[in-house]
Structures are given as structure tokens and as C-alpha cells.
Protein backbone atom coordinates (compact mmCIF):
# COMPACT_ATOMS: atom_id res chain seq x y z
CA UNK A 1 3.36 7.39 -67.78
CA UNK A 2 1.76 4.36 -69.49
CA UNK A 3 3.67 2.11 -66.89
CA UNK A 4 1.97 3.63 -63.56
CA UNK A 5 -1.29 3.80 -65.23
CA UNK A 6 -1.48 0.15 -65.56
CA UNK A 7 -0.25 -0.45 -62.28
CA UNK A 8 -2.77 2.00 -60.45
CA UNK A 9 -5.37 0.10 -62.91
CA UNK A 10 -3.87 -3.60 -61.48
CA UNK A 11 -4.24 -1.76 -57.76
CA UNK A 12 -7.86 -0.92 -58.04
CA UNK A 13 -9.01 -4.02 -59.83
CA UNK A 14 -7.28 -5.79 -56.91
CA UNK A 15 -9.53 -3.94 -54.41
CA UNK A 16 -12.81 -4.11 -56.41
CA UNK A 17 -12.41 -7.89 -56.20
CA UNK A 18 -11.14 -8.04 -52.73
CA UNK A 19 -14.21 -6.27 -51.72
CA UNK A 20 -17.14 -8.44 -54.03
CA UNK A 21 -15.28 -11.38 -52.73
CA UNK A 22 -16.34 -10.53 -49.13
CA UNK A 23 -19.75 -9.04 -49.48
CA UNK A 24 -20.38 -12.68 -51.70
CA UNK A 25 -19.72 -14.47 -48.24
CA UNK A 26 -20.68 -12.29 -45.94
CA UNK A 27 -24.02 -11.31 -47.74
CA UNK A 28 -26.18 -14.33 -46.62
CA UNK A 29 -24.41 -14.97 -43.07
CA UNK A 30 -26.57 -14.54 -39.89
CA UNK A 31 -25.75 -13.34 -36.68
CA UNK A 32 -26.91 -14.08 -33.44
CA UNK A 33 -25.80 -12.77 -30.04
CA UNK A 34 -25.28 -15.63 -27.43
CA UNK A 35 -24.82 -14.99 -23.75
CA UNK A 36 -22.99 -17.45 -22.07
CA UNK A 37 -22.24 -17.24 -18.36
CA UNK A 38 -18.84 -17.73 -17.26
CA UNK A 39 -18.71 -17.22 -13.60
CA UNK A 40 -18.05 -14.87 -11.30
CA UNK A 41 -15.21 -12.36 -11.42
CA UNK A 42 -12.92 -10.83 -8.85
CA UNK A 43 -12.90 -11.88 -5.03
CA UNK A 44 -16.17 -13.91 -5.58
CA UNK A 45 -14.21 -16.08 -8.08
CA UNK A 46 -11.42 -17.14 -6.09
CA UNK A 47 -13.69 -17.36 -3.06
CA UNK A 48 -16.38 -19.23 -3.11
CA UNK A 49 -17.92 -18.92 0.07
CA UNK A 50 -17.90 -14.90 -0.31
CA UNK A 51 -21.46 -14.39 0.51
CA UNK A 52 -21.45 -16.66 3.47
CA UNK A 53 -18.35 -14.78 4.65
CA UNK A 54 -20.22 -11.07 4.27
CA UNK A 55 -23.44 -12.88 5.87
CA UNK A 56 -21.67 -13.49 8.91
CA UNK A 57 -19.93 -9.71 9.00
CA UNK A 58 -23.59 -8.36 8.22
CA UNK A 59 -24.48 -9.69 11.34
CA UNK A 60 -21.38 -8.64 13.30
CA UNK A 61 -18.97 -11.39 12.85
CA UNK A 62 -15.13 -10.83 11.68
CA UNK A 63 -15.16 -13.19 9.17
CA UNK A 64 -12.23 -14.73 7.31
CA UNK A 65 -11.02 -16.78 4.80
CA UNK A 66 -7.88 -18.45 4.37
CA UNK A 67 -6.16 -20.98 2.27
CA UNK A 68 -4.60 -22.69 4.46
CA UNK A 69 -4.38 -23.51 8.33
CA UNK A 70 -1.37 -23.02 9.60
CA UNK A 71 -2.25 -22.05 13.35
CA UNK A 72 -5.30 -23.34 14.98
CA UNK A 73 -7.63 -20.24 16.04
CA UNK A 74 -8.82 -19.02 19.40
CA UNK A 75 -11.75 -20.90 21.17
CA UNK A 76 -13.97 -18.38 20.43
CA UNK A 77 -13.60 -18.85 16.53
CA UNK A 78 -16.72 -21.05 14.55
CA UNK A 79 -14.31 -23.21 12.05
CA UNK A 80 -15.45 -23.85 8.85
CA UNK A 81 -13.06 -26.71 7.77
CA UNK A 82 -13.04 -28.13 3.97
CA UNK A 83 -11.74 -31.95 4.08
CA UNK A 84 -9.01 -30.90 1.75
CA UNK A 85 -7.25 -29.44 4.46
CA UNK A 86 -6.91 -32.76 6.65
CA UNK A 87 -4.67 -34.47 4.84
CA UNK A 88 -2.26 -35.78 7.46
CA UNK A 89 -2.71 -37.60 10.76
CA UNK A 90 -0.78 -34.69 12.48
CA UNK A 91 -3.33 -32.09 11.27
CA UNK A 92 -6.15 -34.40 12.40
CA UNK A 93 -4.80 -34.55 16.03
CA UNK A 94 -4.52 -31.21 15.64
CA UNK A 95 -8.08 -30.03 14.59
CA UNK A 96 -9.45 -33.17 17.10
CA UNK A 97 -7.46 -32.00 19.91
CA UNK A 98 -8.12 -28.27 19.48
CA UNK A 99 -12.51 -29.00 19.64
CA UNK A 100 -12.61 -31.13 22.54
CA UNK A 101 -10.49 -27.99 24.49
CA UNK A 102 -13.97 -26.17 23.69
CA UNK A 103 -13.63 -24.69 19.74
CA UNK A 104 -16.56 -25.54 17.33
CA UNK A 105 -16.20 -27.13 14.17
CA UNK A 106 -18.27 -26.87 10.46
CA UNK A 107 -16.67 -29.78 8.54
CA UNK A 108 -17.55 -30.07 5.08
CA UNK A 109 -17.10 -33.18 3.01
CA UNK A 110 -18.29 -32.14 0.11
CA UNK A 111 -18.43 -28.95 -2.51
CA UNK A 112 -15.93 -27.05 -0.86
CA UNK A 113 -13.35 -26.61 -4.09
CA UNK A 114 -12.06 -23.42 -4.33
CA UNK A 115 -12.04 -23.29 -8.23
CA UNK A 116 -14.78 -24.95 -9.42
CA UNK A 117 -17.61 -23.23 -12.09
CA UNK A 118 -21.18 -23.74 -10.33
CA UNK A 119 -22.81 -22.03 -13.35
CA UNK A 120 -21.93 -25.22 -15.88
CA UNK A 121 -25.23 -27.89 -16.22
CA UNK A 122 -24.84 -31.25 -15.18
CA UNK A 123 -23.88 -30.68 -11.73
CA UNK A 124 -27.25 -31.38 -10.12
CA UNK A 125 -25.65 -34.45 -8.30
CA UNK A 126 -22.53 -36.04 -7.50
CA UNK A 127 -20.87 -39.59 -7.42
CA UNK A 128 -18.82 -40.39 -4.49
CA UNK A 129 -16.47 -43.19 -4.23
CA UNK A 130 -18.10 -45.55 -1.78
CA UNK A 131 -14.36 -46.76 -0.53
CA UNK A 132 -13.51 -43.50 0.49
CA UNK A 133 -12.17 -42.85 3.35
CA UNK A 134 -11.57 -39.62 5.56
CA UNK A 135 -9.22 -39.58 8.10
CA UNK A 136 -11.02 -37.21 10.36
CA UNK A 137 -13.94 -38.68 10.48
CA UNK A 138 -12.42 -42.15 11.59
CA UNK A 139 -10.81 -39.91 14.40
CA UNK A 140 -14.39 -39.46 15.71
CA UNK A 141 -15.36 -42.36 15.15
CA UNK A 142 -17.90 -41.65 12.15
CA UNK A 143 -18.24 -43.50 8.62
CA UNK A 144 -20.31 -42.57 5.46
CA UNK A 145 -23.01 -44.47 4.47
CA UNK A 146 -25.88 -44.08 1.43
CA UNK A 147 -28.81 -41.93 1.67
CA UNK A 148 -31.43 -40.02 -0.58
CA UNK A 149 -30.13 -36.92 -2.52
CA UNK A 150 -31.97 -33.84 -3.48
CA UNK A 151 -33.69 -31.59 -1.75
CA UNK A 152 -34.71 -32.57 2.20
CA UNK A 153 -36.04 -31.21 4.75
CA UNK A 154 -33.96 -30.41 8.08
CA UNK A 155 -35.02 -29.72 11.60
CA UNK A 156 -32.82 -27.76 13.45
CA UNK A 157 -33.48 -25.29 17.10
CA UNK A 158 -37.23 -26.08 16.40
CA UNK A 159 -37.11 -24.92 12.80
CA UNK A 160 -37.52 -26.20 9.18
CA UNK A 161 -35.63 -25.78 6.37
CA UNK A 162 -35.43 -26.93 2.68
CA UNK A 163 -31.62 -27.31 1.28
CA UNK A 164 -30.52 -29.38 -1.65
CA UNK A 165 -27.72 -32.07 -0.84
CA UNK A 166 -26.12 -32.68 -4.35
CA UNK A 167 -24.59 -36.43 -3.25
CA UNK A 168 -26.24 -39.15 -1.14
CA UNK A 169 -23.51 -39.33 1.91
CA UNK A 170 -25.31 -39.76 5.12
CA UNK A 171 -22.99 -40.67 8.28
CA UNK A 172 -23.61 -43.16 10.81
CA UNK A 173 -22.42 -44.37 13.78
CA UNK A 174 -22.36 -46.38 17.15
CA UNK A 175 -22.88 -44.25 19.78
CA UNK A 176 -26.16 -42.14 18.58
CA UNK A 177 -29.51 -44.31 19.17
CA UNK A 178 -31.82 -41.33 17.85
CA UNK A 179 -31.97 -42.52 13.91
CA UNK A 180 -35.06 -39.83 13.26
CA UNK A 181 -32.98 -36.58 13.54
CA UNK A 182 -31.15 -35.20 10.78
CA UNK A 183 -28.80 -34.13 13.43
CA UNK A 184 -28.45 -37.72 15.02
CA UNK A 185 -27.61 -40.77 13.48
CA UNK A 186 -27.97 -41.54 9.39
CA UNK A 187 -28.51 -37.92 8.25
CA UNK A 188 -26.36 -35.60 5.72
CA UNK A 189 -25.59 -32.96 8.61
CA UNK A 190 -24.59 -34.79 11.56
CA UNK A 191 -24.62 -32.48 14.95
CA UNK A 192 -22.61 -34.37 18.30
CA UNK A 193 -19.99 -32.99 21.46
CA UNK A 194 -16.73 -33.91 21.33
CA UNK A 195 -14.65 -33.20 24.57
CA UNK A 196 -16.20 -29.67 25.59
CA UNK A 197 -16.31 -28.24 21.59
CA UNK A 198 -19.02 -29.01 19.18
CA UNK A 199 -18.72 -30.18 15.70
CA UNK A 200 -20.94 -30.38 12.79
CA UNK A 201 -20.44 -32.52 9.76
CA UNK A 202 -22.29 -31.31 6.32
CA UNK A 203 -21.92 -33.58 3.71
CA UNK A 204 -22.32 -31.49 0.79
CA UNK A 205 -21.28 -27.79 1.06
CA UNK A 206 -22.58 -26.66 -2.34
CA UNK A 207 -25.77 -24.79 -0.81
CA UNK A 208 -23.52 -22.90 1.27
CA UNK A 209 -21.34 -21.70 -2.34
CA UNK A 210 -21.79 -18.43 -3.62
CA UNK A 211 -23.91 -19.30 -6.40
CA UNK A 212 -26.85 -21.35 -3.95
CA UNK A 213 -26.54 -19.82 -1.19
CA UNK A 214 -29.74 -17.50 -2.00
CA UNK A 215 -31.63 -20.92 -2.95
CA UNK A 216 -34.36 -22.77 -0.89
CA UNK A 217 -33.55 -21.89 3.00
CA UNK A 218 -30.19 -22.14 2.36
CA UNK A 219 -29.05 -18.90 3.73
CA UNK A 220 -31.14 -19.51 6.96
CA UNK A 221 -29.52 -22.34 7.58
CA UNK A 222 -26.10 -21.71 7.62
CA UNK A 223 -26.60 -18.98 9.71
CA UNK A 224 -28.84 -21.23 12.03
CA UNK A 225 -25.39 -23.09 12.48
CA UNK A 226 -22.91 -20.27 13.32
CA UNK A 227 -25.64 -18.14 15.36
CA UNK A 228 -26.26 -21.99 17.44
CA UNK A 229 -22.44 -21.72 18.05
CA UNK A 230 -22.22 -18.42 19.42
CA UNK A 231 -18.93 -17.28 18.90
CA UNK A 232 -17.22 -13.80 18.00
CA UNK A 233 -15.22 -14.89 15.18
CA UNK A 234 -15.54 -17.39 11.70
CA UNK A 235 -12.95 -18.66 9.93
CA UNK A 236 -13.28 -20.35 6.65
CA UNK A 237 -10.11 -22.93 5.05
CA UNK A 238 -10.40 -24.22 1.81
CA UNK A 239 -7.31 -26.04 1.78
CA UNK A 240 -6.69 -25.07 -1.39
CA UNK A 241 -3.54 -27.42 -2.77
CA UNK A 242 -0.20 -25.53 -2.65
CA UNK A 243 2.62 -26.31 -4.58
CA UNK A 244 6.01 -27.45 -3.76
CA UNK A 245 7.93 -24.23 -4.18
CA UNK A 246 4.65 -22.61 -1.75
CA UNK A 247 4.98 -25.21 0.84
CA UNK A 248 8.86 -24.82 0.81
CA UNK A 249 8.28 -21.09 1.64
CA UNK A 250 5.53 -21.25 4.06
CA UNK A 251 7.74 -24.15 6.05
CA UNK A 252 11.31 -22.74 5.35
CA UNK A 253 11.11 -18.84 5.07
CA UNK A 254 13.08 -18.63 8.02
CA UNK A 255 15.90 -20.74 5.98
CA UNK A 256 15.01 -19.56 2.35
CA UNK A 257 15.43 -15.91 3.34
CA UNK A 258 19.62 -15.62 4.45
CA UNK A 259 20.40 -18.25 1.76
CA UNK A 260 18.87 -15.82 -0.75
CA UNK A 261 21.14 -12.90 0.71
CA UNK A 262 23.85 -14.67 0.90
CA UNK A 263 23.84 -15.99 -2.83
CA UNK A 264 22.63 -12.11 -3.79
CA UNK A 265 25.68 -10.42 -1.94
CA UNK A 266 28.07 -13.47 -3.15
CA UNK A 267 27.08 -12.46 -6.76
CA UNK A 268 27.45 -8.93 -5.77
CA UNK A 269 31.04 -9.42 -5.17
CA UNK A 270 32.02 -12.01 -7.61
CA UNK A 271 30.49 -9.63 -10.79
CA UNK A 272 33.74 -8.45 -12.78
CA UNK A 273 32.72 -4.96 -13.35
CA UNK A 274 29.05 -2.42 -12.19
CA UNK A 275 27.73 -0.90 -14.84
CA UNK A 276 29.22 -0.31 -18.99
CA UNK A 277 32.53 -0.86 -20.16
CA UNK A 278 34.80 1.82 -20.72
CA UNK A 279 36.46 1.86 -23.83
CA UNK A 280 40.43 0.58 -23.56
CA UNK A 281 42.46 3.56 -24.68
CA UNK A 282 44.40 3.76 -27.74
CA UNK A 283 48.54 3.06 -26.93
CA UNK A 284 48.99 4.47 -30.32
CA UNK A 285 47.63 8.10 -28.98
CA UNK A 286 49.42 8.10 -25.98
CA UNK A 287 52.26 11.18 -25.50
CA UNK A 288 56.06 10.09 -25.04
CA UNK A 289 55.74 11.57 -21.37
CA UNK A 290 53.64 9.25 -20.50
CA UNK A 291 55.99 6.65 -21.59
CA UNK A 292 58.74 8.20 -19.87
CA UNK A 293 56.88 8.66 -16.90
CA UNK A 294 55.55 4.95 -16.80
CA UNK A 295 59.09 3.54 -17.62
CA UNK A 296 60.29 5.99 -14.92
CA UNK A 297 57.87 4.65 -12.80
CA UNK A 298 58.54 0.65 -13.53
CA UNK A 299 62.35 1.13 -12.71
CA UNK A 300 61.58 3.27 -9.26
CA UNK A 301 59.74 0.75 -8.18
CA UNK A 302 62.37 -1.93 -8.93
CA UNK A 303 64.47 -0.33 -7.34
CA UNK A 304 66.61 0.63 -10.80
CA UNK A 305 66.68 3.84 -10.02
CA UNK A 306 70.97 4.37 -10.66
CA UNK A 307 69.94 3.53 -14.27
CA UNK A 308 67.84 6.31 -14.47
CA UNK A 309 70.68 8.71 -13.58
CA UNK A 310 73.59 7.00 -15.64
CA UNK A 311 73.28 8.55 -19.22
CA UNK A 312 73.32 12.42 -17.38
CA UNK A 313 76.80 10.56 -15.58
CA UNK A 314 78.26 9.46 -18.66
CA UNK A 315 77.60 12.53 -20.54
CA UNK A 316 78.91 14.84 -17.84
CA UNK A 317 82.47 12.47 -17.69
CA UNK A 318 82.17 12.58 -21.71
CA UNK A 319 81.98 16.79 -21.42
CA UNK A 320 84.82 16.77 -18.75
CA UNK A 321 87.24 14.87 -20.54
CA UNK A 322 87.32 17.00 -23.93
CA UNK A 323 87.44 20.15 -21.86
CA UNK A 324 90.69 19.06 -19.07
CA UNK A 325 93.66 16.80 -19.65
CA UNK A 326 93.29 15.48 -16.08
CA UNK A 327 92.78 11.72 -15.96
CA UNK A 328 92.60 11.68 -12.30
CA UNK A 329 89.34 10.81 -11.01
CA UNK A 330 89.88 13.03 -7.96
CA UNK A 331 90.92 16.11 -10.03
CA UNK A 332 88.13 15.86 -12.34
CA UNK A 333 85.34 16.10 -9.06
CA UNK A 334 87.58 19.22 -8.49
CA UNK A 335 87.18 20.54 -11.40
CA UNK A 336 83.62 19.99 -11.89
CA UNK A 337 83.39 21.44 -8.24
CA UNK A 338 85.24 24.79 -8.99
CA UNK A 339 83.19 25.18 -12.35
CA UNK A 340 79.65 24.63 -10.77
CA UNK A 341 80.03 26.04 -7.22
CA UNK A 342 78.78 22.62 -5.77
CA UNK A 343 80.91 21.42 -3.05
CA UNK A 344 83.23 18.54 -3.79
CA UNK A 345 81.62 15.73 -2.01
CA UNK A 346 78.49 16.14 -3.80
CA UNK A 347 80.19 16.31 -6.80
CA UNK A 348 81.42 12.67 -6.12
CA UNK A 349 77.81 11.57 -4.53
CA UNK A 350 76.37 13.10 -7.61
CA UNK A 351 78.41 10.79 -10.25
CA UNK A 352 78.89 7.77 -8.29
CA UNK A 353 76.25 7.10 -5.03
CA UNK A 354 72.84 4.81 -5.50
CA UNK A 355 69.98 7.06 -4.80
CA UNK A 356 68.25 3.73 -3.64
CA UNK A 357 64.80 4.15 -2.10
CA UNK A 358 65.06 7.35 -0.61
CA UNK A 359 63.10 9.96 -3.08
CA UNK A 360 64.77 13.29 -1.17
CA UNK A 361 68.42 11.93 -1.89
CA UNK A 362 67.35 11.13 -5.54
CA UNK A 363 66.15 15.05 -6.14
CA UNK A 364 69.06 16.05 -4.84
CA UNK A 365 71.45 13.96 -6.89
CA UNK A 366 68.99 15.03 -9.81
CA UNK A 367 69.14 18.76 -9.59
CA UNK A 368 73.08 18.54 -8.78
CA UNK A 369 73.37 16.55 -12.21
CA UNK A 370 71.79 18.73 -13.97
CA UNK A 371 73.85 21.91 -12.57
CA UNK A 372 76.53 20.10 -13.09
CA UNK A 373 76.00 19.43 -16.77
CA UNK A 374 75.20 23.17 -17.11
CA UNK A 375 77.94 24.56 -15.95
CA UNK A 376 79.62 22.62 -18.40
């Protein structure tokens, strides 16, 4: 009793302390809640031109967005194109070829990363390497210059509007003399033909993102472009990066998919057993019939089957010789004949033919042996 006393008395001392310890450092601590914003969450997250794409369907649009263009769309399709997705001269051909047959292209040069947080601070502008170099633009003959950055004022279908351009790309060229448009020569959105499509270049896309689209005239704006276009359909590519394993099987599904069954049924086959494995039995437990009838077995099947049949012989010629004084061979099968009813030549196939292979004769030879030996 005096031992579990002190230690109950050691237990609650222990707790007592425990307890002053943490109000002591706890006591003068202040709290304060902080809300931090982290984003968006779900679809918006991984897309950010969400609201642009439900803008469009609110006014009757099918609207998509993918990751990647594989297949160029039908003519009737506005493209919204991020320059991460040209990054080949075969794709440029491609997307140069398929707007002068008549499509209409939004390129964006600018703020079109798929994962990128627009709710940080210190994104209010953007450097951009000045020996950059895009290769669609050099397909239409268009280079990047410097410009003014913030927010200007655009004219576009006899309207105004306010958007904020977060780098200072303007693009020039040769072949436009009108240098006071926006939509002309030395401007951030650059508006020209090409073949029988139209294309627009916007330098900076980030007024177009999820988070600024509802800011200045934004909104208006982009819609001012696809409603100008006048198609049925819009189709947004980020051209998000895939990896090597995702390009293999967006190129090679074709190939990927029979090696896979192949090497699936190949390991089918080749496993040594399906499923648990049954415990070996114990020779020790097994009954002396079964050892019989294996041995039996082995010799059958060797064709030994005379061996199985010569200790019944020898103790049948054993029984006949104690019980007659003939030494004839011929007289003893007559003997054994008139004392078991069996006729005399199967007395003598009984005691001296092979059975072989053939399981009838080897019955018969059996059951004559052993009427034979009971007679005696």
C-alpha cells in the first residue's frame, strides 16, 4: 500500500506541473486571426480563363477548353491560342495554314499560364526579354517592340474601353501605315487578315484571367472580340507543358496499348501458380495402399508389369511342389488344372505369359492366379 501511494502521489505532481508549465506560456500569448487568400479552388483553379469560357456560353457559345491542340477545329470555331502551344515550326504551319482557309485567331503572348496565383502582390507588371522571339509571329511577319504599360485606352467597332496591359509589348510591322489605331501598327492588340481568316494578337492576356476579368472594361472587351468574329463555337488552349510519359501516350496509344496486353497476358502465363499455396502433404501419413497402388502404378507404366505377377507364380510352384511328386512341368499345369477347374492352357498362360500392355489379359491372368492359389 505505501508503494502505490507514492506513485499515484509522483502521477499527480507530474500533471499539476505539466499543466502550470503551460498556462505560464500560454498565459500572456496573443492571438490574431489572419486571412490570407490562396486562390481559387476547383475548376476555376486549374482553368484560368473559366469566366471568359461561361461568358461566351451565357451568350450562346459552346465554349471549350483544352490543354492541348491536337486537331485544328472547324472554320466556324473563334481560337483562343496561348503562345505556349506553338512551340514547333510544324504547329505554326499548322495554325498559319488553318486561318488563311477562313478560321479566326485570339493569340495571346502574354498571361496565359495555366497555374499561376493572380491573388499574390507584386504582379502589377511584367519584364519581358527584349530578345525574345516567337515563332508565330515571324510567320506573319510581326515583331515586338516597346510601348507604355498600364492601363490604356482601346478603340474598337466605334467603342472605348479601359484594360490594363501588365508588360509594355507593342507589335509592329511593315505592311500597316495607320500608326494611330490600337488595332494597326505599334499597339498591344494588333487586329489584321491573313488569307481569308482573321487574327488578333493581345499582348498580355491577364485582363482576360479569372481574377481581372470583372476589372475596368475588361469583360466588354473580350467579348467585343469573339462577338466581332461571329462564329458558333470558342475554343481555348493553354498549352499547358506535358510530360514525357503524357506525350508518349497521346502520340503512341495506338502502340502503348497491345504492348501492354501482351506483357499482361505473357505474365499471366509465365506466373508459377493463381492464388495460395497448398500445403505439401505429409509422406509420413500416407496409407500402404497408396504405396502399393503408386508402385503398382510406376511398374504398369514401364511396362514391368510380369514383376507384378511373379511372387503369386512362385508361391503357387512353391505350394505345388510340397503337395505332388511330379517334377514335370507339363504334369504340374495338369494338376493345377484338375484341382482348380481352369482349363489347362490358362493354367500355363497364367504362370508363364507377359501380360504386356493389354489391361483385359492382365485381369484375367490376375483372377486365374489367384483361383489358382486357392484351390491350393
Amino acid at each position: 500500500m505505501p508503494a502505490l501511494r507514492k506513485t499515484r502521489f509522483h502521477k499527480v505532481t507530474f500533471i499539476r506541473l505539466t499543466v502550470m508549465t503551460a498556462l505560464f506560456f500560454l498565459g500572456g500569448c496573443k492571438y490574431e486571426k489572419v486571412e490570407v487568400e490562396i486562390g481559387y479552388l476547383g475548376e476555376a483553379r486549374r482553368n484560368p480563363f473559366l469566366a471568359a469560357q461561361r461568358l461566351c456560353s451565357e451568350y450562346g457559345l459552346e465554349a471549350e477548353t483544352l490543354l492541348s491542340l491536337k486537331d485544328m477545329p472547324h472554320h466556324h470555331t473563334t481560337l483562343i491560342l496561348s503562345a505556349d502551344a506553338v512551340n514547333s515550326k510544324g504547329m505554326t504551319d499548322l495554325v498559319s495554314t488553318w486561318v488563311s482557309e477562313g478560321g479566326t485567331l485570339i493569340y495571346l503572348l502574354e498571361g496565359a499560364t495555366r497555374f499561376q496565383n493572380d491573388f499574390e502582390e507584386g504582379l502589377s507588371f511584367i519584364e519581358v526579354d527584349e530578345d525574345r522571339t516567337d515563332l508565330l509571329l515571324g510567320e506573319f511577319e510581326v515583331r515586338m517592340g516597346s510601348g507604355e504599360r498600364g492601363i490604356q485606352t482601346l478603340k474598337f467597332q466605334d467603342e472605348s474601353y479601359r484594360v490594363h496591359f501588365r508588360n509594355d509589348i507593342v507589335f509592329e510591322t511593315d505592311w500597316v501605315d495607320d500608326e494611330e489605331d490600337f488595332f494597326g501598327h505599334k499597339g498591344p492588340v494588333f487586329e489584321f487578315n491573313w488569307g481569308d481568316g482573321l487574327v488578333y494578337l493581345v499582348s498580355d492576356a491577364h485582363a482576360f484571367r479569372n481574377r481581372q476579368i470583372d476589372e475596368n472594361d475588361h469583360a466588354a472587351f473580350f467579348w467585343s472580340l469573339i462577338d466581332n468574329a461571329d462564329n458558333y463555337y470558342v475554343t481555348f488552349v493553354l498549352g499547358a507543358k506535358i510530360s514525357f510519359f503524357g506525350l508518349l501516350w497521346s502520340r503512341g496509344w495506338m502502340v502503348l496499348v497491345p504492348l501492354l496486353l501482351m506483357i499482361a497476358i505473357w505474365v499471366w502465363k509465365n506466373l508459377p501458380r493463381h492464388g495460395p499455396t497448398l500445403p505439401e502433404d505429409d509422406p509420413s501419413e500416407r496409407d500402404f495402399a497408396a504405396h502399393v497402388d503408386t508402385l503398382g502404378r510406376f511398374l504398369w507404366q514401364h511396362r514391368a508389369g510380369g514383376h507384378l505377377l511373379e511372387s503369386v507364380r512362385q508361391r503357387i510352384r512353391s505350394a505345388v511342389k510340397f503337395q505332388t511328386p511330379y517334377g514335370d512341368t507339363g504334369a504340374m499345369h495338369q494338376f493345377l488344372a484338375e484341382k482348380s477347374g481352369i482349363p489347362a492352357d490358362r493354367v500355363l498362360i497364367a504362370l508363364t505369359l507377359d501380360p504386356g500392355k493389354d489391361p483385359a489379359r492382365f485381369v484375367q491372368i490376375t483372377r486365374d492366379l489367384y483361383t489358382l492359389e486357392k484351390s491350393l
